[in-house]
Protein backbone atom coordinates (compact mmCIF):
# COMPACT_ATOMS: atom_id res chain seq x y z
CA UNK A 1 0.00 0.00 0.00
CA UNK A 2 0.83 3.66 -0.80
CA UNK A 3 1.52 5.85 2.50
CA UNK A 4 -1.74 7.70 1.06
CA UNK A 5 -4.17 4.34 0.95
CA UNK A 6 -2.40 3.10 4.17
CA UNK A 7 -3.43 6.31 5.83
CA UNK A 8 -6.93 6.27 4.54
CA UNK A 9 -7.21 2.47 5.54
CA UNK A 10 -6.31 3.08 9.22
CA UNK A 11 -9.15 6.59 8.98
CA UNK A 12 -11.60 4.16 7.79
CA UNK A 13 -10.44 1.73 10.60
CA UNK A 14 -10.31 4.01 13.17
CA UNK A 15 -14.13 5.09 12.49
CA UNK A 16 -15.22 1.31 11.73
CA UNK A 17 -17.82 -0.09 14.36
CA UNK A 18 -17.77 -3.62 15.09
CA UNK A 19 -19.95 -5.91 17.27
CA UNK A 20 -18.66 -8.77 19.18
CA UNK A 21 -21.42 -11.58 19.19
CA UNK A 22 -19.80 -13.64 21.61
CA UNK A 23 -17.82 -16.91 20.79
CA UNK A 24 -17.11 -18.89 17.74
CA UNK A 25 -19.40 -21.49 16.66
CA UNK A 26 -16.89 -24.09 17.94
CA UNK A 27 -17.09 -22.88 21.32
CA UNK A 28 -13.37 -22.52 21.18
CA UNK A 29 -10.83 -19.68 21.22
CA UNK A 30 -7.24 -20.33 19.53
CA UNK A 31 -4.93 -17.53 19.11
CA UNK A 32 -4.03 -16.22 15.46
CA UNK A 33 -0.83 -16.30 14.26
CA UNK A 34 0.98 -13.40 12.21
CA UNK A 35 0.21 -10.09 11.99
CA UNK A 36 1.54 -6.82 12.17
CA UNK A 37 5.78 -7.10 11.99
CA UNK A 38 7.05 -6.41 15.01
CA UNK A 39 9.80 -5.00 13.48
CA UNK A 40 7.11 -1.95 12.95
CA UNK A 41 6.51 -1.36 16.32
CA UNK A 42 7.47 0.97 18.98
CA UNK A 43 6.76 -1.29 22.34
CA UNK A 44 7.22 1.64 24.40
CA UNK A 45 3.97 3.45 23.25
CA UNK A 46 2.71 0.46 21.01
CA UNK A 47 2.71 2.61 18.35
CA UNK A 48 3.27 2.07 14.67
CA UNK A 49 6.76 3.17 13.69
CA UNK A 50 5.21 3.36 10.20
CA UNK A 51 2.19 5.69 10.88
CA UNK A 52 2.40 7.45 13.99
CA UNK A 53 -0.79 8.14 15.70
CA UNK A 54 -1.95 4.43 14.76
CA UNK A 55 -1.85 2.28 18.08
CA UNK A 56 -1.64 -1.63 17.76
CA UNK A 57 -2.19 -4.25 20.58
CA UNK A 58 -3.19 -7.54 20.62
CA UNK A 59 -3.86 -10.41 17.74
CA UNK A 60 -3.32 -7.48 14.81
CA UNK A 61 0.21 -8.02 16.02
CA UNK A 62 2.44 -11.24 14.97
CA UNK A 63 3.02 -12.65 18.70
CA UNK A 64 1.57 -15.51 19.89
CA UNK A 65 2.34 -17.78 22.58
CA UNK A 66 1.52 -21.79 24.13
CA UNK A 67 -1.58 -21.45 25.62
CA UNK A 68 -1.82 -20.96 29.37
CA UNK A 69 -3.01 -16.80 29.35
CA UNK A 70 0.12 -15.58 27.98
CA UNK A 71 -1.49 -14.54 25.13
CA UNK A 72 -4.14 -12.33 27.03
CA UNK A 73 -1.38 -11.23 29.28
CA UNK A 74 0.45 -9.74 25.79
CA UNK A 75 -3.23 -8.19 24.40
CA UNK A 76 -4.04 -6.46 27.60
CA UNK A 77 -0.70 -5.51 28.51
CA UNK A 78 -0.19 -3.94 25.30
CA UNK A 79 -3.69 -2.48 25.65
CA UNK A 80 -2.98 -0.77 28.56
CA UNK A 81 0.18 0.54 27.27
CA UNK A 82 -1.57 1.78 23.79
CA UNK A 83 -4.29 3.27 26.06
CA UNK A 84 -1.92 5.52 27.99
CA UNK A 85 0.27 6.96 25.30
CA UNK A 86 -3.25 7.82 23.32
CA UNK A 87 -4.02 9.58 26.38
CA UNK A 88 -1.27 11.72 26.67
């Protein structure tokens, strides 16, 4: 993508509502592998080296881990992280 669409993907993203249903129709949750390079990333704000101003945490980033919570330690971790350099 073009720094122009890239930066009209993540406006249309960043307006984009989406409903969460509840589970899959398997009744189980596996985590999703790849994802965002982390090559791309700043960890310290979870920002996007690549478009600042764009904050990325959890499965829209290539980490995943055995199973065990890891996985939603990484998401809301990051989360958290994302959340407080927005707010500043």
């Amino acid at each position: 993508l073009s720094k122009k669409q890239l930066h009209r993907l993540c406006e249309q993203l960043c307006q984009s509502v989406f409903e969460v249903k509840g589970k899959s129709t398997f009744k189980e949750e596996f985590v999703t592998a790849g994802g965002i390079d982390l090559k791309e990333v700043n960890f310290k704000r979870f920002e996007s080296k690549l478009l600042p101003g764009l904050f990325l945490a959890g499965e829209v980033l290539d980490i995943d881990a055995i199973t065990g919570g890891f996985n939603f330690q990484a998401a809301w971790t990051g989360g958290w992280i994302a959340g407080e350099a927005m707010g500043e």
